[in-house]
PDB file of N, CA and C in Angstrom:
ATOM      1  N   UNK A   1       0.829  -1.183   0.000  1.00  0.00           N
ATOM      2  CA  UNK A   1       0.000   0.000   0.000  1.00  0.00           C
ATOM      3  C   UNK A   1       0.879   1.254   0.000  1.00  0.00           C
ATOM      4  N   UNK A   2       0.823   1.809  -0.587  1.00  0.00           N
ATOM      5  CA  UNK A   2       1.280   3.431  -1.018  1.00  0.00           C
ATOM      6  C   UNK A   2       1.074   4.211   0.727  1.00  0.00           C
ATOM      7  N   UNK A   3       1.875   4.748   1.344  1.00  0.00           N
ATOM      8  CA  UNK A   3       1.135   5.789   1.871  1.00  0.00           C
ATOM      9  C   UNK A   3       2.033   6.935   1.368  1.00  0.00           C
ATOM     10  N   UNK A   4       1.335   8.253   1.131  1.00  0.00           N
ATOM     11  CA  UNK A   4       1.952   9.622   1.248  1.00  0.00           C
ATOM     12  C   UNK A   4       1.878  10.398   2.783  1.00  0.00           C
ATOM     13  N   UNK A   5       2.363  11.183   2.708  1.00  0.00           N
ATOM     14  CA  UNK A   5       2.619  12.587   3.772  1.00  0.00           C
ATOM     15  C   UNK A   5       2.745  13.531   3.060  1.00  0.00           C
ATOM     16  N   UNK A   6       1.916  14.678   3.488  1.00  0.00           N
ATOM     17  CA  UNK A   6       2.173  16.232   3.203  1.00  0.00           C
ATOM     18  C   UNK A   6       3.092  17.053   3.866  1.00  0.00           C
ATOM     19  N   UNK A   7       3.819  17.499   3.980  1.00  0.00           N
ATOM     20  CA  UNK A   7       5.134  18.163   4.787  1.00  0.00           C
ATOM     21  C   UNK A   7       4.528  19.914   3.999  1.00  0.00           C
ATOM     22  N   UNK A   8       4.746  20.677   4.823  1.00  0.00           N
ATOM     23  CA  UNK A   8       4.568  21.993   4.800  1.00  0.00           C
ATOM     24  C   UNK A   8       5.478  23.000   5.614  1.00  0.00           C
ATOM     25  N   UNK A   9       6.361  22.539   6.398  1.00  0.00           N
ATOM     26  CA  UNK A   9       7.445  23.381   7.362  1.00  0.00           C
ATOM     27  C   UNK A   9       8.464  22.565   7.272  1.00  0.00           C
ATOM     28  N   UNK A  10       8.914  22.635   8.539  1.00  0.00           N
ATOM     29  CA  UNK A  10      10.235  22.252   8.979  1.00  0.00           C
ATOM     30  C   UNK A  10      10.962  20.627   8.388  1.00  0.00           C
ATOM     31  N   UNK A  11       9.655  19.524   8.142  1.00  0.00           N
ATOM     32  CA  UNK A  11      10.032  18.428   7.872  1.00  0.00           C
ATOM     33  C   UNK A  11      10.056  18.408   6.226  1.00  0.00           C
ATOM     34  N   UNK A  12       9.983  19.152   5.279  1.00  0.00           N
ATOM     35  CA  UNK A  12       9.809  19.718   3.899  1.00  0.00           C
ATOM     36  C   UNK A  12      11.519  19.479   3.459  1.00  0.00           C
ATOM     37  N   UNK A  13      11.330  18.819   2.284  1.00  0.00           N
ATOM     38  CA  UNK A  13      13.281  18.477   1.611  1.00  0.00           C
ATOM     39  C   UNK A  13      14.107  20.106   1.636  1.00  0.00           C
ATOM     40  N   UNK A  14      15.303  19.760   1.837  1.00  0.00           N
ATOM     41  CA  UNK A  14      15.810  21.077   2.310  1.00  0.00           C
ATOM     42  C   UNK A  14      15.973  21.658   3.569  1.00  0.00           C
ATOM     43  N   UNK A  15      15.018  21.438   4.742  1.00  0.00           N
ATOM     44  CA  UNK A  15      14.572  22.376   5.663  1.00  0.00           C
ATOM     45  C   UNK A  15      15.036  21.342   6.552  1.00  0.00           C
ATOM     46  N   UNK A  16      15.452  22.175   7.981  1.00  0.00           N
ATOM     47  CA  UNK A  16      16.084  22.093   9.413  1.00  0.00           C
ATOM     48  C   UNK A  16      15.769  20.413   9.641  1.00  0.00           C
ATOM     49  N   UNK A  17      14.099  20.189   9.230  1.00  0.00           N
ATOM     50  CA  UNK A  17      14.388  18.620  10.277  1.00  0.00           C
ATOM     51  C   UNK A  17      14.175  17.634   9.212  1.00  0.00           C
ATOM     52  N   UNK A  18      14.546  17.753   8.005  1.00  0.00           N
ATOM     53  CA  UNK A  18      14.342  16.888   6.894  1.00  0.00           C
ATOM     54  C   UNK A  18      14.928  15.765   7.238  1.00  0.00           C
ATOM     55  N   UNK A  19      16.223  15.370   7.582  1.00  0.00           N
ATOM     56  CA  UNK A  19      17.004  14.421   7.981  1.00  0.00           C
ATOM     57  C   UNK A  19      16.016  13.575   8.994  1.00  0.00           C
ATOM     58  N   UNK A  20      14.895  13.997   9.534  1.00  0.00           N
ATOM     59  CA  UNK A  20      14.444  13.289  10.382  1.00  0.00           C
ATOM     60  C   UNK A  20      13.379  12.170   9.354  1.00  0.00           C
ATOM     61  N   UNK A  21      13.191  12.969   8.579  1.00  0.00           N
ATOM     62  CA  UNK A  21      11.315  11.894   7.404  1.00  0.00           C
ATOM     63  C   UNK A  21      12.488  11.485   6.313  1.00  0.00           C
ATOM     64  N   UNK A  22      13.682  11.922   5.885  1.00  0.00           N
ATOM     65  CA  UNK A  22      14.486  11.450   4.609  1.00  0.00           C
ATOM     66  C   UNK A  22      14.608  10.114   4.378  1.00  0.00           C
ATOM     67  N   UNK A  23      15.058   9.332   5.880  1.00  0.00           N
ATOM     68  CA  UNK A  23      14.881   7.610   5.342  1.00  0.00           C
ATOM     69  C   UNK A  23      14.407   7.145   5.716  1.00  0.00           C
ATOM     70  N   UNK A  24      12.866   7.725   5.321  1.00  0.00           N
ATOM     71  CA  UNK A  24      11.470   6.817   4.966  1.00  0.00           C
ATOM     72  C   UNK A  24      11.063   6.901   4.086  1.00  0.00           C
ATOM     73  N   UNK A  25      11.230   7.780   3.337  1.00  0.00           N
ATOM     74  CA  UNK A  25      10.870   8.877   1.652  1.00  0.00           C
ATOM     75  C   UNK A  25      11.936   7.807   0.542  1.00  0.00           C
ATOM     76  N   UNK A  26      10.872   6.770   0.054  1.00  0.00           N
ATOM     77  CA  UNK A  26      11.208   6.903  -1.453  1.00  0.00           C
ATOM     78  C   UNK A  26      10.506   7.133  -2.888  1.00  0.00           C
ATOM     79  N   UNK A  27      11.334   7.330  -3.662  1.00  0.00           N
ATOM     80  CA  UNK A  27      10.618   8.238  -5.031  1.00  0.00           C
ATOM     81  C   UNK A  27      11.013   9.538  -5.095  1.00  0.00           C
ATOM     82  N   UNK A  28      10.819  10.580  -5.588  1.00  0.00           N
ATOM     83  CA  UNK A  28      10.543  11.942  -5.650  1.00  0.00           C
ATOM     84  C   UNK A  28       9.708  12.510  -5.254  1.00  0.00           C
ATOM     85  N   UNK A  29       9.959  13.469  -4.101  1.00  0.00           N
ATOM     86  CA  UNK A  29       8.614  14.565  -3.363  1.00  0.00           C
ATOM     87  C   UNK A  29       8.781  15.587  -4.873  1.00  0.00           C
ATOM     88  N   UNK A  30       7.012  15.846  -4.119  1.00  0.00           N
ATOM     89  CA  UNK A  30       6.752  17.483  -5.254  1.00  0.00           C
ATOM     90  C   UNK A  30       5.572  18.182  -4.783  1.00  0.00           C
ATOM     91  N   UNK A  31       5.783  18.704  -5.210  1.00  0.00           N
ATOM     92  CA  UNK A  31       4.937  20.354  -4.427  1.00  0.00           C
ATOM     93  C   UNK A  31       3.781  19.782  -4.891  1.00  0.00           C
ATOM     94  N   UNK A  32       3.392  20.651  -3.572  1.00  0.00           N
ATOM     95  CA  UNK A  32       1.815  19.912  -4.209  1.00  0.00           C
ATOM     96  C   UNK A  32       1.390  21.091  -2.970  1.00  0.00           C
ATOM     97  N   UNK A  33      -0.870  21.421  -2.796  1.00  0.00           N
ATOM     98  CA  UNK A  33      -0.815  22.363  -1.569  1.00  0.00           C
ATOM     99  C   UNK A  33      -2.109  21.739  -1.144  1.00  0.00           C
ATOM    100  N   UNK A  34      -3.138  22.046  -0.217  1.00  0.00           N
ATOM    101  CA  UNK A  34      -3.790  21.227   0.529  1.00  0.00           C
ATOM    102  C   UNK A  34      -4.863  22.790   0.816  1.00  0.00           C
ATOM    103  N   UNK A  35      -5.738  22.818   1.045  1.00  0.00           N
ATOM    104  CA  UNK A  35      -6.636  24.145   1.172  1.00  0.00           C
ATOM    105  C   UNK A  35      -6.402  24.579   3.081  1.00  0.00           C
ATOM    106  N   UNK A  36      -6.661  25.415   3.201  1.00  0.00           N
ATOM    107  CA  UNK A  36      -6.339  25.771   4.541  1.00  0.00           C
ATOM    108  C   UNK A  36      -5.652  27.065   5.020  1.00  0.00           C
ATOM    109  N   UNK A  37      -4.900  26.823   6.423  1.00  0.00           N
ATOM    110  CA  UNK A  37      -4.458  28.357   6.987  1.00  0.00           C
ATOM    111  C   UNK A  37      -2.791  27.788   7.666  1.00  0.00           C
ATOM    112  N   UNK A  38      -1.912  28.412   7.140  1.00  0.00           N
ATOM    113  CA  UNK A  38      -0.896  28.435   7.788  1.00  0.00           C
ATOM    114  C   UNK A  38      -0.270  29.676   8.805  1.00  0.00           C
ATOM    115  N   UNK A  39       0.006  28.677   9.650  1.00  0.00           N
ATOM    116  CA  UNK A  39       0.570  30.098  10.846  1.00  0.00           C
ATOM    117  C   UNK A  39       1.952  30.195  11.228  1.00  0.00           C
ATOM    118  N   UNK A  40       2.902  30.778  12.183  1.00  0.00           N
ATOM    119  CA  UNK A  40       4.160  30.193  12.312  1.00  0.00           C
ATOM    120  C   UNK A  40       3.719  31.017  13.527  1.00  0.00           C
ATOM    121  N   UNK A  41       4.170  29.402  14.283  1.00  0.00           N
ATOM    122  CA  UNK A  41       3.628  29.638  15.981  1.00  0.00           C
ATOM    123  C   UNK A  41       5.206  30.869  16.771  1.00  0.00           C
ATOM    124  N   UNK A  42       6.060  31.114  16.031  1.00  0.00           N
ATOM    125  CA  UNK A  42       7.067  31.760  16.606  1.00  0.00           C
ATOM    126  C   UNK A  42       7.747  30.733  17.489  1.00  0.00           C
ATOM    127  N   UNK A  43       7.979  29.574  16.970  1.00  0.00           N
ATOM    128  CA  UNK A  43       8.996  29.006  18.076  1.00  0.00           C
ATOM    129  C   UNK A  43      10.050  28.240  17.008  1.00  0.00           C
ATOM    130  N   UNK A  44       9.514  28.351  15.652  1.00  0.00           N
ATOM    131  CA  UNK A  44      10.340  28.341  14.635  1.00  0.00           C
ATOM    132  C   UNK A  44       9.988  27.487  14.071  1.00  0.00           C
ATOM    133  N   UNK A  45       8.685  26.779  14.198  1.00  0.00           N
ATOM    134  CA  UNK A  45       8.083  25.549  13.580  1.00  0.00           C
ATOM    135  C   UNK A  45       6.715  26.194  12.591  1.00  0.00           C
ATOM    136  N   UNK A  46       5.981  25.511  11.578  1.00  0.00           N
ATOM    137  CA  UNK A  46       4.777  26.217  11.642  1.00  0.00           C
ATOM    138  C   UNK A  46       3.599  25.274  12.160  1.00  0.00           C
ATOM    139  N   UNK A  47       2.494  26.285  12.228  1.00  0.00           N
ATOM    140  CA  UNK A  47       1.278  25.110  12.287  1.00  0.00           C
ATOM    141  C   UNK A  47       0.282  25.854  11.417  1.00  0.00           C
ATOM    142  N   UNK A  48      -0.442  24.149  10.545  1.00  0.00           N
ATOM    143  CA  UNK A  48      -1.462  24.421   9.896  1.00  0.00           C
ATOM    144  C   UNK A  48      -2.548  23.970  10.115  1.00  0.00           C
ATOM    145  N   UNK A  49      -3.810  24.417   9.660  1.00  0.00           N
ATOM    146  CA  UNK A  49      -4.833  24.173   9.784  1.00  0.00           C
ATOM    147  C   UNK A  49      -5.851  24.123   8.229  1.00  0.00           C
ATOM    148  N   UNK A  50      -6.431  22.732   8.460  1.00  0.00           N
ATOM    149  CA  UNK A  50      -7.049  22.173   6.795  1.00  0.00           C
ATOM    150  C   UNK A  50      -8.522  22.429   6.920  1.00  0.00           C
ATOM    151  N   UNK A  51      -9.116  23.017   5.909  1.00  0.00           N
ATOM    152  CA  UNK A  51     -10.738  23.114   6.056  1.00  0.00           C
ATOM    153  C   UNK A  51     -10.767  23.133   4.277  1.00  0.00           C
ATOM    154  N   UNK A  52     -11.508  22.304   4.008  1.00  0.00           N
ATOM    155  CA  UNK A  52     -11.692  21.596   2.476  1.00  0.00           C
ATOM    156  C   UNK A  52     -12.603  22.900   2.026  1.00  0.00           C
ATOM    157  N   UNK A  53     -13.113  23.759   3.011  1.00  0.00           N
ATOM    158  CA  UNK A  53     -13.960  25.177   2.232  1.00  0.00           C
ATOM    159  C   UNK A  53     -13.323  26.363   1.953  1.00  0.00           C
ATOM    160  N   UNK A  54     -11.914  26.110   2.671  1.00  0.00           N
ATOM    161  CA  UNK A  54     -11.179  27.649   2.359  1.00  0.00           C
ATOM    162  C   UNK A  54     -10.692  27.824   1.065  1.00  0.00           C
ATOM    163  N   UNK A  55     -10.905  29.163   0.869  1.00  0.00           N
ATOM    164  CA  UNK A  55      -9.894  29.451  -0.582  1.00  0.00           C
ATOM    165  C   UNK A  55      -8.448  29.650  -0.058  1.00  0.00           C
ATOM    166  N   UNK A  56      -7.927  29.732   1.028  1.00  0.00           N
ATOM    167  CA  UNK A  56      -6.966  29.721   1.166  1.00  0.00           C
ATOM    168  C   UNK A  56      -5.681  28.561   1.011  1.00  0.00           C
ATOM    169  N   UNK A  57      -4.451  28.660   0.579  1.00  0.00           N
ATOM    170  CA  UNK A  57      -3.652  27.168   0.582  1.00  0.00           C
ATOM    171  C   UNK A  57      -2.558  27.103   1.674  1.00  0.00           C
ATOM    172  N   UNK A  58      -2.248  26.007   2.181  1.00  0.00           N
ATOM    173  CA  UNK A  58      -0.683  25.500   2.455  1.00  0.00           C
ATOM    174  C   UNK A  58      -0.053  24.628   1.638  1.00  0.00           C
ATOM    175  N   UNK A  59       0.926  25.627   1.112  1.00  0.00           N
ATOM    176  CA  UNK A  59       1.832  24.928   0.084  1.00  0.00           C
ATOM    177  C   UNK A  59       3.163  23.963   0.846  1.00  0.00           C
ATOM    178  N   UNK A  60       3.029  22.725   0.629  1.00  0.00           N
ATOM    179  CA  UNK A  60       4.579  22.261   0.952  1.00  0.00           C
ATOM    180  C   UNK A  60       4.539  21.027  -0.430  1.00  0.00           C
ATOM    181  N   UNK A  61       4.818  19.385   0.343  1.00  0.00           N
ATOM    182  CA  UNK A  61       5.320  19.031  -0.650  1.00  0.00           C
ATOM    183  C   UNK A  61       5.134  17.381  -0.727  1.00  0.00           C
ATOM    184  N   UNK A  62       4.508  16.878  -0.565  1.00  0.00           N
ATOM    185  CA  UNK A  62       4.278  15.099  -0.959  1.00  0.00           C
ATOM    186  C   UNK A  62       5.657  14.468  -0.900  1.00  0.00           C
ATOM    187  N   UNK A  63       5.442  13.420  -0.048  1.00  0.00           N
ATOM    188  CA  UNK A  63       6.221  12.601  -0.076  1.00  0.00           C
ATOM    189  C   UNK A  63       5.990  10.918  -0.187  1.00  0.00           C
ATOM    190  N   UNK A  64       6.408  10.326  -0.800  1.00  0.00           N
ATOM    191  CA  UNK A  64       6.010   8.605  -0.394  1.00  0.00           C
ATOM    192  C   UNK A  64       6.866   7.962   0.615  1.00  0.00           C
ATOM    193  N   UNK A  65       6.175   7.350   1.247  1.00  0.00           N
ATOM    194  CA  UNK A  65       6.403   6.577   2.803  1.00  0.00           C
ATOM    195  C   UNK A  65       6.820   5.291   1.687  1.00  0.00           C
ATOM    196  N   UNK A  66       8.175   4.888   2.428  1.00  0.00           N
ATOM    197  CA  UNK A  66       8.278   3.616   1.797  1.00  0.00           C
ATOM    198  C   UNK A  66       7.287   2.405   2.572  1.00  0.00           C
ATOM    199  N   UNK A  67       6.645   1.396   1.676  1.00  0.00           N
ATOM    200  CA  UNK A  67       5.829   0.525   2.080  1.00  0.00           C
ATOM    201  C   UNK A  67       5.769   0.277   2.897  1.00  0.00           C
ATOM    202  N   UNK A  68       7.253  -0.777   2.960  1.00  0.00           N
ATOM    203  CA  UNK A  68       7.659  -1.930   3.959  1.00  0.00           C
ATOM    204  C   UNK A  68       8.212  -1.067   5.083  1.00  0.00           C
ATOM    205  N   UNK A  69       7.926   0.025   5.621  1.00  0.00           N
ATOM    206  CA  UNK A  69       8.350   0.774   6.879  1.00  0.00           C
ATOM    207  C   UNK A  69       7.191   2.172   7.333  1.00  0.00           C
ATOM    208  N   UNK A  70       6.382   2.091   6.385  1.00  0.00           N
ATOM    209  CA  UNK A  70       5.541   3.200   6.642  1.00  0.00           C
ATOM    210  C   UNK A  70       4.642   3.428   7.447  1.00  0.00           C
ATOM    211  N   UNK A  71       4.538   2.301   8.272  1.00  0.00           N
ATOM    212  CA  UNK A  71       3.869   2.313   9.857  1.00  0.00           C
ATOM    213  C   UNK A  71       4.820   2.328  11.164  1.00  0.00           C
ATOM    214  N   UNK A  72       5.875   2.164  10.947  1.00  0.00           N
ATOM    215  CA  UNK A  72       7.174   2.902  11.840  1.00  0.00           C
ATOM    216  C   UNK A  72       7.688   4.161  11.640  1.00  0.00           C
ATOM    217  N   UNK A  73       7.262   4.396  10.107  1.00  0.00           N
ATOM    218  CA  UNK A  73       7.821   5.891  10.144  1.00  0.00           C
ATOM    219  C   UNK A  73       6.875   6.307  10.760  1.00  0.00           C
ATOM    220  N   UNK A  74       5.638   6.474  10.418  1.00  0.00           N
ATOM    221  CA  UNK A  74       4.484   7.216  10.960  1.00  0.00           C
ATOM    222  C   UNK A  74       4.463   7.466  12.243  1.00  0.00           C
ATOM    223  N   UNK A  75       4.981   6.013  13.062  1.00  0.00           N
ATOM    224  CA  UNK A  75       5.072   6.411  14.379  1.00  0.00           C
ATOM    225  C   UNK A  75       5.781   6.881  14.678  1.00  0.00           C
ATOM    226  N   UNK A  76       6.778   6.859  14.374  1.00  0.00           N
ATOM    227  CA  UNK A  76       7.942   7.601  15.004  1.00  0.00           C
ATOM    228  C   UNK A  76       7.754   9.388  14.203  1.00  0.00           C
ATOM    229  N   UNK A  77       7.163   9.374  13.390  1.00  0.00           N
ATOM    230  CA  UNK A  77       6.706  10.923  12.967  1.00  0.00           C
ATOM    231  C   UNK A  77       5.582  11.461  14.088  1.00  0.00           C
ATOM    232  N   UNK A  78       4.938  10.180  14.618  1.00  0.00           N
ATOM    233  CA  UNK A  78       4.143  10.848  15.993  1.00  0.00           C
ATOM    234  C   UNK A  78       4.687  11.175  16.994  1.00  0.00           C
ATOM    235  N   UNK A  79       5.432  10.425  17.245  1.00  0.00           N
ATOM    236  CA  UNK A  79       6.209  11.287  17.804  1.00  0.00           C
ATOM    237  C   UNK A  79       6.901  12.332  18.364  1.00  0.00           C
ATOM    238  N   UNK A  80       7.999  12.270  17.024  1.00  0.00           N
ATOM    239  CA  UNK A  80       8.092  13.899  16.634  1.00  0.00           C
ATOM    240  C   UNK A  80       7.348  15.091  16.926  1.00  0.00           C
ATOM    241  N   UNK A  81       6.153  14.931  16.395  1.00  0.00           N
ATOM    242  CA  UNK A  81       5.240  16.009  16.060  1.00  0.00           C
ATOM    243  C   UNK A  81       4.748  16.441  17.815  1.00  0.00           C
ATOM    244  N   UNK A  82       4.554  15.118  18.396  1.00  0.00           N
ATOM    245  CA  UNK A  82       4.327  15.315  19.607  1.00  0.00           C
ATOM    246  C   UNK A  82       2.826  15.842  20.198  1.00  0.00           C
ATOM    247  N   UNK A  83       2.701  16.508  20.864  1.00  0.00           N
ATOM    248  CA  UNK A  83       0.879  16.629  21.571  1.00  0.00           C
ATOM    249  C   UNK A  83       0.405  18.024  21.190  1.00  0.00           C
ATOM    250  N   UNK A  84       1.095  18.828  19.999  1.00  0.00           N
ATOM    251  CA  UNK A  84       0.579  19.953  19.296  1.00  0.00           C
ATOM    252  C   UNK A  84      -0.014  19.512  18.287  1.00  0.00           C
ATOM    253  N   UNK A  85       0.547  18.301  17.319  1.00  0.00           N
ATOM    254  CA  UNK A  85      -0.138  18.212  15.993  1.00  0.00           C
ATOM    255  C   UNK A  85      -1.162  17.061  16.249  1.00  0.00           C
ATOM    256  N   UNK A  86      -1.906  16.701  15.077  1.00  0.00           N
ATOM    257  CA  UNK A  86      -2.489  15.126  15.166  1.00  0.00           C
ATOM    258  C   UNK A  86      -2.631  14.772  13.764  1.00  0.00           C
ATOM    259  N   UNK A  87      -1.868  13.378  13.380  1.00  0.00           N
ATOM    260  CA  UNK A  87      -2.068  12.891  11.649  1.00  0.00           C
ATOM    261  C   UNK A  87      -3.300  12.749  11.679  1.00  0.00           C
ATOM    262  N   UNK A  88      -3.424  13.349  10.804  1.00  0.00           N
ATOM    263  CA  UNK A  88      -4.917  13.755   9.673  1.00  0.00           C
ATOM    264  C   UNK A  88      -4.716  13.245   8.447  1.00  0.00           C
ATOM    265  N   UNK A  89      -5.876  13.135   7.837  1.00  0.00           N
ATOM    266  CA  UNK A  89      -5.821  13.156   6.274  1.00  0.00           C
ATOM    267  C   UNK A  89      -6.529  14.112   5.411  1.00  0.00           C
ATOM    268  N   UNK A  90      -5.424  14.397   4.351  1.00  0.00           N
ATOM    269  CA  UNK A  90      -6.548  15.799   3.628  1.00  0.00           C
ATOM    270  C   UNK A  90      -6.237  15.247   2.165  1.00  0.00           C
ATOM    271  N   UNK A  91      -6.825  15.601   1.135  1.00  0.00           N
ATOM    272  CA  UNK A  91      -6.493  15.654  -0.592  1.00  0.00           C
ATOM    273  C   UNK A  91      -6.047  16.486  -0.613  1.00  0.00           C
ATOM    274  N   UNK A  92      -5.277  16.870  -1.763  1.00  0.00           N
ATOM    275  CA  UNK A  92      -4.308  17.713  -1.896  1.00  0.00           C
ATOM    276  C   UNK A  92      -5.223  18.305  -3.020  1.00  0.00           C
ATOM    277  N   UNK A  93      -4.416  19.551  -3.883  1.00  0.00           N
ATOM    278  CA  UNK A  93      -4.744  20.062  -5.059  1.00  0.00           C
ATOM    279  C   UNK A  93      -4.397  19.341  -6.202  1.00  0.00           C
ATOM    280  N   UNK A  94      -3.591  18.165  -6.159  1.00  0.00           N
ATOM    281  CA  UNK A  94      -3.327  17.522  -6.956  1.00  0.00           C
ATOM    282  C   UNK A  94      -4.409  16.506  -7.036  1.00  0.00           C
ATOM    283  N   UNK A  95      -5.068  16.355  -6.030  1.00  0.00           N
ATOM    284  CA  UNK A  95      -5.793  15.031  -5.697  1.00  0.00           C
ATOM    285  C   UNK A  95      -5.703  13.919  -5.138  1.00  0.00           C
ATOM    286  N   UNK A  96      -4.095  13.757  -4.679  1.00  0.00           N
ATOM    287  CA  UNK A  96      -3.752  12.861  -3.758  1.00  0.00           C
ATOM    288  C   UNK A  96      -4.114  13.144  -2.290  1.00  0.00           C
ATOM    289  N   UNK A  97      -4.618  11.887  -1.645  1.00  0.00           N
ATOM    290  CA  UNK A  97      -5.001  11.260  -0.465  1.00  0.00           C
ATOM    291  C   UNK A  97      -3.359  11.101   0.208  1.00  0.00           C
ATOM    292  N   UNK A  98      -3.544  12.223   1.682  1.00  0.00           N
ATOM    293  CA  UNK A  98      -2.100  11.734   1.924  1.00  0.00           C
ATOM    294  C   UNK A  98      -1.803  11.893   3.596  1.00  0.00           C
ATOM    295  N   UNK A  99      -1.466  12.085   4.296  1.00  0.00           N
ATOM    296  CA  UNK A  99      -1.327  11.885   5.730  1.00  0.00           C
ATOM    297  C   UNK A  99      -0.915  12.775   5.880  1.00  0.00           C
ATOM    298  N   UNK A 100      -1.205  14.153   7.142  1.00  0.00           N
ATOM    299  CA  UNK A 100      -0.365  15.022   7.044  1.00  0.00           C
ATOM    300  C   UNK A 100      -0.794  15.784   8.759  1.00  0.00           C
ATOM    301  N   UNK A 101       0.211  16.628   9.230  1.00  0.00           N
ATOM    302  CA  UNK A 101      -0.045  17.044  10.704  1.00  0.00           C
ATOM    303  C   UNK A 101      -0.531  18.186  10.561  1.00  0.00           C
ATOM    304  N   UNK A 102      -1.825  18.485  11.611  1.00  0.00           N
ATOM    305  CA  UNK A 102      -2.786  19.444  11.533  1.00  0.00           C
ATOM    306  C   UNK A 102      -2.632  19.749  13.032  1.00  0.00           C
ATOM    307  N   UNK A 103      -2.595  21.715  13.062  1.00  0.00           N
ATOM    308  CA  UNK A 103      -2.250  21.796  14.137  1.00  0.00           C
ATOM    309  C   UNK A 103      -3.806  21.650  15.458  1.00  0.00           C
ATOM    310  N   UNK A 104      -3.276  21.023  16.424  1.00  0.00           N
ATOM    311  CA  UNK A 104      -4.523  21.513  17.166  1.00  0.00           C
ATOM    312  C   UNK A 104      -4.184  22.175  19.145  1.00  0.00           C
ATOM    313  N   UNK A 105      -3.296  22.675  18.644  1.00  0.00           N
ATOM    314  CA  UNK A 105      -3.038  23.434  20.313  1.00  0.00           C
ATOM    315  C   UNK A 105      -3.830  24.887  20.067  1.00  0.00           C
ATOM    316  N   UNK A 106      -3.614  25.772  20.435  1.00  0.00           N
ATOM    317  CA  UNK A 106      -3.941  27.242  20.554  1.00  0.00           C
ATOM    318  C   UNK A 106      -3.141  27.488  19.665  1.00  0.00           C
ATOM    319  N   UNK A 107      -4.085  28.839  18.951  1.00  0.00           N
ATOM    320  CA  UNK A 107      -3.182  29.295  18.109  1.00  0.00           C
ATOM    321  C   UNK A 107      -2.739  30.800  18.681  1.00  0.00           C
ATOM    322  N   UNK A 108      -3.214  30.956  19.418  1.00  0.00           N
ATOM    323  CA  UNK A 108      -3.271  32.643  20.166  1.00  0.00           C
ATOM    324  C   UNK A 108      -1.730  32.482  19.987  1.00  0.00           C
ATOM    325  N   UNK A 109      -0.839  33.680  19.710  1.00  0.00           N
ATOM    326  CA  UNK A 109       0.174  34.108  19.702  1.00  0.00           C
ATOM    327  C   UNK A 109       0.554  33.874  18.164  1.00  0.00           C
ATOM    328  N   UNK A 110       0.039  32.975  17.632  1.00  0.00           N
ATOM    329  CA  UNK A 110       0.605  32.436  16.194  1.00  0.00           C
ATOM    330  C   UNK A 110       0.083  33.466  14.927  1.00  0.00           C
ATOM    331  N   UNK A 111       0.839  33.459  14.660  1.00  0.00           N
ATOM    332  CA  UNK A 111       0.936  34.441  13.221  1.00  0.00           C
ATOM    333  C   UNK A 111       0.293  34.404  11.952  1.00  0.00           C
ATOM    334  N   UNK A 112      -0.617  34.430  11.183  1.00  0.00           N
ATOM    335  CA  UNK A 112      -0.517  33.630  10.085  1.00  0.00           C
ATOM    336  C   UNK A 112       0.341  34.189   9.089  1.00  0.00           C
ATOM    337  N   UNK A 113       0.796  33.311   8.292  1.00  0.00           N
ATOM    338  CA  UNK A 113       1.393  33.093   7.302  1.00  0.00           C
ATOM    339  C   UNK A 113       0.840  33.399   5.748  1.00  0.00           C
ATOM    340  N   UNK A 114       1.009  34.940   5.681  1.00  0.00           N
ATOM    341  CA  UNK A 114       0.536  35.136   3.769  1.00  0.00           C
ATOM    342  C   UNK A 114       1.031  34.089   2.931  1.00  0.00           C
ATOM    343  N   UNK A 115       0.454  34.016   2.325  1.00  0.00           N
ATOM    344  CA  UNK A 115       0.289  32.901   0.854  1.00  0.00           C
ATOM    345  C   UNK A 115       0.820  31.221   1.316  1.00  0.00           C
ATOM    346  N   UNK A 116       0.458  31.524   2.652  1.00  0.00           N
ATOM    347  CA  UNK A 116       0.501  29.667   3.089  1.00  0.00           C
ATOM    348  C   UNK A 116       2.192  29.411   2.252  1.00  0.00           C
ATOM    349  N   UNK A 117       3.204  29.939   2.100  1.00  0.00           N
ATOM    350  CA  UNK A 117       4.277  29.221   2.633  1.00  0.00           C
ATOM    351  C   UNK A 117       5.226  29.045   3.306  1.00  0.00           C
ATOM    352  N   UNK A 118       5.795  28.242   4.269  1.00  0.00           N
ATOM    353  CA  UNK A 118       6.552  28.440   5.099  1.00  0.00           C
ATOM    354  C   UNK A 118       7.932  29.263   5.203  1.00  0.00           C
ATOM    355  N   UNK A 119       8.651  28.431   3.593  1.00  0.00           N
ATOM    356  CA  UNK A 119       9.837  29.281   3.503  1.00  0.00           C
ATOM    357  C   UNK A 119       9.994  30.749   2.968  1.00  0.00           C
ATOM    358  N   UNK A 120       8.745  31.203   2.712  1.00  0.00           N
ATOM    359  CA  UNK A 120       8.025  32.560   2.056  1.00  0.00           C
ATOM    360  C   UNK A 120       8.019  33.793   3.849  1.00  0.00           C
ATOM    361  N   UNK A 121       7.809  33.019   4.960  1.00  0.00           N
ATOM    362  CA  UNK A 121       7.707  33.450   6.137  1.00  0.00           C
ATOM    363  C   UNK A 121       8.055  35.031   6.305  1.00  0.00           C
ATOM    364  N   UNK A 122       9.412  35.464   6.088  1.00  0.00           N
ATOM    365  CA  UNK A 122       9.732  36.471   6.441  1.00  0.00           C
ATOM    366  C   UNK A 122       9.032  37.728   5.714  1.00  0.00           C
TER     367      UNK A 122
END
């Protein structure tokens, strides 16, 4: 079974904690965006939030979970993510079905983020 992940911050190819999702990812990631609200909570991470009615996007980037490990990555991506996010599932704009962390702590203090992208931030 295929699974994907949506990455939109910090765990996104390139970025600070990539090394952490890299060897679970095989194939080629690609941009891809998911409808919703991105924020950057100021602690240097972001958090998003998915509602299938917004015109708004978070742009990051698809990845494939390799098969034969993609229920260890996952966990151990729960991990990670810890008791701010919770794996969700959203479609993308592409149309892929894919696993991805949705924030659900408070957002009070958090920023949002024009044009939903992370590395766009400053």
């Amino acid at each position: 079974m295929t699974v994907r992940l949506f990455v939109y911050g910090t765990l996104a190819p390139g970025d600070e904690a990539w090394p952490v999702l890299e060897p679970w990812v095989v194939g080629e990631p690609f941009a891809d965006a998911a409808a919703g609200c991105l924020y950057d909570t100021g602690r240097g991470y972001p958090a998003a939030t998915f509602q299938h009615n917004r015109r708004s996007l978070v742009h990051g980037t698809v990845v494939t979970l390799d098969p034969a490990r993609a229920s260890l990555a996952l966990d151990t991506l729960d991990r990670y993510e810890g008791d701010e996010y919770e794996r969700v599932s959203v479609r993308t704009e592409s149309g892929v079905e894919a696993a991805t962390y949705v924030w659900i702590a408070s957002l009070t203090g958090c920023r949002l983020v024009p044009g939903g992208r992370w590395r766009d931030r400053r």
